[in-house]
PDB file of N, CA and C in Angstrom:
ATOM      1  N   UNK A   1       1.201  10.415  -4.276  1.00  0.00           N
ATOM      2  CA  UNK A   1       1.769   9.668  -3.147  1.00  0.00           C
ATOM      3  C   UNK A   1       2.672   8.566  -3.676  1.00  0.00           C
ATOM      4  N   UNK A   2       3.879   8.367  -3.192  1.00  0.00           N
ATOM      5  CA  UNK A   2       4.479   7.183  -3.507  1.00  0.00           C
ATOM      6  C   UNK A   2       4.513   6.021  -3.033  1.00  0.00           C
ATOM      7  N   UNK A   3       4.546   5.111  -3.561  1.00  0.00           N
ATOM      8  CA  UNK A   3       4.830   3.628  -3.819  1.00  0.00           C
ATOM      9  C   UNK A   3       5.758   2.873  -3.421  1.00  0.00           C
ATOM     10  N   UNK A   4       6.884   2.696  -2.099  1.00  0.00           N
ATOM     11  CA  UNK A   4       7.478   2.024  -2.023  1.00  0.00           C
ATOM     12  C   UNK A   4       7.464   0.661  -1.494  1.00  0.00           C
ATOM     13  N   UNK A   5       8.377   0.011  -1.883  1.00  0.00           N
ATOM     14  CA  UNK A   5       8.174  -1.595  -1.532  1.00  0.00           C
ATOM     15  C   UNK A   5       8.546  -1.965  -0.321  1.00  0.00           C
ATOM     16  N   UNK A   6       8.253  -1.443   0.854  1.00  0.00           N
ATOM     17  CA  UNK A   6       8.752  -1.582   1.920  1.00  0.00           C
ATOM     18  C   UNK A   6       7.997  -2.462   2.880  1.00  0.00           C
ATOM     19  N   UNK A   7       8.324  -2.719   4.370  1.00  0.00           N
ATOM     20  CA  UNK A   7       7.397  -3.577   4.969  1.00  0.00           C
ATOM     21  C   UNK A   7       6.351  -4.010   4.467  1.00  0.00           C
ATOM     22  N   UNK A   8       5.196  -3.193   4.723  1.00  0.00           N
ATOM     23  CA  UNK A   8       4.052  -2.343   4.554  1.00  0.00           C
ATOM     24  C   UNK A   8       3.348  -3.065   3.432  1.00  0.00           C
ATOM     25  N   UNK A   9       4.041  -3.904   2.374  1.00  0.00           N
ATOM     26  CA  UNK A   9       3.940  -4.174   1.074  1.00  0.00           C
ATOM     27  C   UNK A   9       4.606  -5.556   1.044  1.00  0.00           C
ATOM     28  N   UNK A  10       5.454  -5.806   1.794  1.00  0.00           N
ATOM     29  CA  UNK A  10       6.155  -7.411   1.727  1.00  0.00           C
ATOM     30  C   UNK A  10       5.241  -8.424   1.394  1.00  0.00           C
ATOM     31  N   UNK A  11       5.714  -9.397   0.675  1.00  0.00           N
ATOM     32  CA  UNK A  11       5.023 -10.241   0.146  1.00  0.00           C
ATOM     33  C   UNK A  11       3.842 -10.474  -0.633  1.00  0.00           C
ATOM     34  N   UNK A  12       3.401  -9.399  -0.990  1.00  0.00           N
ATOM     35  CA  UNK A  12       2.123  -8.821  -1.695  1.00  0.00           C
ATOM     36  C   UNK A  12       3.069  -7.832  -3.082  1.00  0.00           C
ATOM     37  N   UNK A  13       1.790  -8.586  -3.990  1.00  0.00           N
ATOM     38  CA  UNK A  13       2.464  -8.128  -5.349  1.00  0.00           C
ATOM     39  C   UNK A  13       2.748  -6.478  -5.640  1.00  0.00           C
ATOM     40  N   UNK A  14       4.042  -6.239  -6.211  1.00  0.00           N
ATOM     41  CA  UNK A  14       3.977  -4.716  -6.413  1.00  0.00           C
ATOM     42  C   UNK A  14       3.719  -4.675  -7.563  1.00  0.00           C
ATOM     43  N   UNK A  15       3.053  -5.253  -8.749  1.00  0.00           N
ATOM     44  CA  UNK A  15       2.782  -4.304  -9.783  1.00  0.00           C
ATOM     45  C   UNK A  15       1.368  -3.557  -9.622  1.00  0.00           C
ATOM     46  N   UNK A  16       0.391  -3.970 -10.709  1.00  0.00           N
ATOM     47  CA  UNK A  16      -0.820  -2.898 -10.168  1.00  0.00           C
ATOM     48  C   UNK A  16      -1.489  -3.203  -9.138  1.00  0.00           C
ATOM     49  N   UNK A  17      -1.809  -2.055  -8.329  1.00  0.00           N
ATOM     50  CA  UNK A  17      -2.167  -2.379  -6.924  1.00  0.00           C
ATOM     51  C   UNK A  17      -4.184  -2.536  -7.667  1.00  0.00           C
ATOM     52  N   UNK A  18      -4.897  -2.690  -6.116  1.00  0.00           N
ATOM     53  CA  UNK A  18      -6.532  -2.704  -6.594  1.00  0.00           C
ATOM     54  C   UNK A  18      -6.676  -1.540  -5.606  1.00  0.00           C
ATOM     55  N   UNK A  19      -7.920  -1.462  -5.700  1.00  0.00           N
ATOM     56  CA  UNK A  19      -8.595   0.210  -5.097  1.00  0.00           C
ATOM     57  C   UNK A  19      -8.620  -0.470  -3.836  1.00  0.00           C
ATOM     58  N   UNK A  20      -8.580  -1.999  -3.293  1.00  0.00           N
ATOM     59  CA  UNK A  20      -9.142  -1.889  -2.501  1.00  0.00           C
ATOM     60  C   UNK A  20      -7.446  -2.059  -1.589  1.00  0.00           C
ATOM     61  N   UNK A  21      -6.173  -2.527  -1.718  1.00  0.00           N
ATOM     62  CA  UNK A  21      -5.088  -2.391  -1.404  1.00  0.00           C
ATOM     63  C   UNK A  21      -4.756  -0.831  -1.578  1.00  0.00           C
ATOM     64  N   UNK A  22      -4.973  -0.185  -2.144  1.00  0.00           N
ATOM     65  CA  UNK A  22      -4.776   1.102  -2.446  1.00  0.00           C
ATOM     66  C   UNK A  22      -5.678   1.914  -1.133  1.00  0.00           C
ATOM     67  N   UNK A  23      -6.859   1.336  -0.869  1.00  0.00           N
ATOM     68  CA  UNK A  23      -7.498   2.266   0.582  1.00  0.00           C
ATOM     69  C   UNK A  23      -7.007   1.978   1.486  1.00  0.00           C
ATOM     70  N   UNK A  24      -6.725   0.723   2.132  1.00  0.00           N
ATOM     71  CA  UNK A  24      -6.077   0.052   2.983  1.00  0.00           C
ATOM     72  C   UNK A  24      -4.377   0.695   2.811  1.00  0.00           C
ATOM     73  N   UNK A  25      -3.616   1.111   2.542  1.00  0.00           N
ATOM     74  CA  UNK A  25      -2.366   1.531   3.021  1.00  0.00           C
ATOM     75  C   UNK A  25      -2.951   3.341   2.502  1.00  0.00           C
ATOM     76  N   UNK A  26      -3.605   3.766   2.465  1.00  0.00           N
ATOM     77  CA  UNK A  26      -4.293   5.368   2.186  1.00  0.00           C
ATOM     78  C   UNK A  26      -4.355   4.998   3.655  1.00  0.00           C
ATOM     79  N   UNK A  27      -5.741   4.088   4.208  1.00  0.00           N
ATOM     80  CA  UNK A  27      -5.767   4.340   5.561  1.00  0.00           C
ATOM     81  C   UNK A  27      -4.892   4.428   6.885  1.00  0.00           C
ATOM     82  N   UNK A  28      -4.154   3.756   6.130  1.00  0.00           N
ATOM     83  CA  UNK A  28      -2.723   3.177   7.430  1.00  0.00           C
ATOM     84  C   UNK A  28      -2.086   4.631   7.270  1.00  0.00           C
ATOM     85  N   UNK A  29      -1.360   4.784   6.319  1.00  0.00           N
ATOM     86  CA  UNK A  29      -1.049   6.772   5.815  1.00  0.00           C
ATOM     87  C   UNK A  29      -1.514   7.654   6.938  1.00  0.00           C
ATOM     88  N   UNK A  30      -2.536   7.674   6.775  1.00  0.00           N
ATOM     89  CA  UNK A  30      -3.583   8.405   7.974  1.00  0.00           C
ATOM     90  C   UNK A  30      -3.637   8.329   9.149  1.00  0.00           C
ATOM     91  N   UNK A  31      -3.919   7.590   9.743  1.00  0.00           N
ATOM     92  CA  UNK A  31      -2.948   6.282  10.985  1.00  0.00           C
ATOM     93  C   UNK A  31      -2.457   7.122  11.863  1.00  0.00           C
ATOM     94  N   UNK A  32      -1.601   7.031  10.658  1.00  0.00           N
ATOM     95  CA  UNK A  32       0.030   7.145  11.476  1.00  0.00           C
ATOM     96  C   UNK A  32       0.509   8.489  10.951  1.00  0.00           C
TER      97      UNK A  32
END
């Protein structure tokens, strides 16, 4: 899955994400 820096991600760091930022936009993915 990719990684872009878009809304979704504003203002929140893009280098390594944590598992727990990583479930939280998995879930949003799903969502929508």
């Amino acid at each position: 899955m990719g990684r872009c820096p878009c809304c979704i991600r504003e203002g929140l760091n893009r280098g390594a994400w944590t598992a727990e930022e990583d479930k939280i936009l998995t879930d949003y993915v799903l969502a929508h």
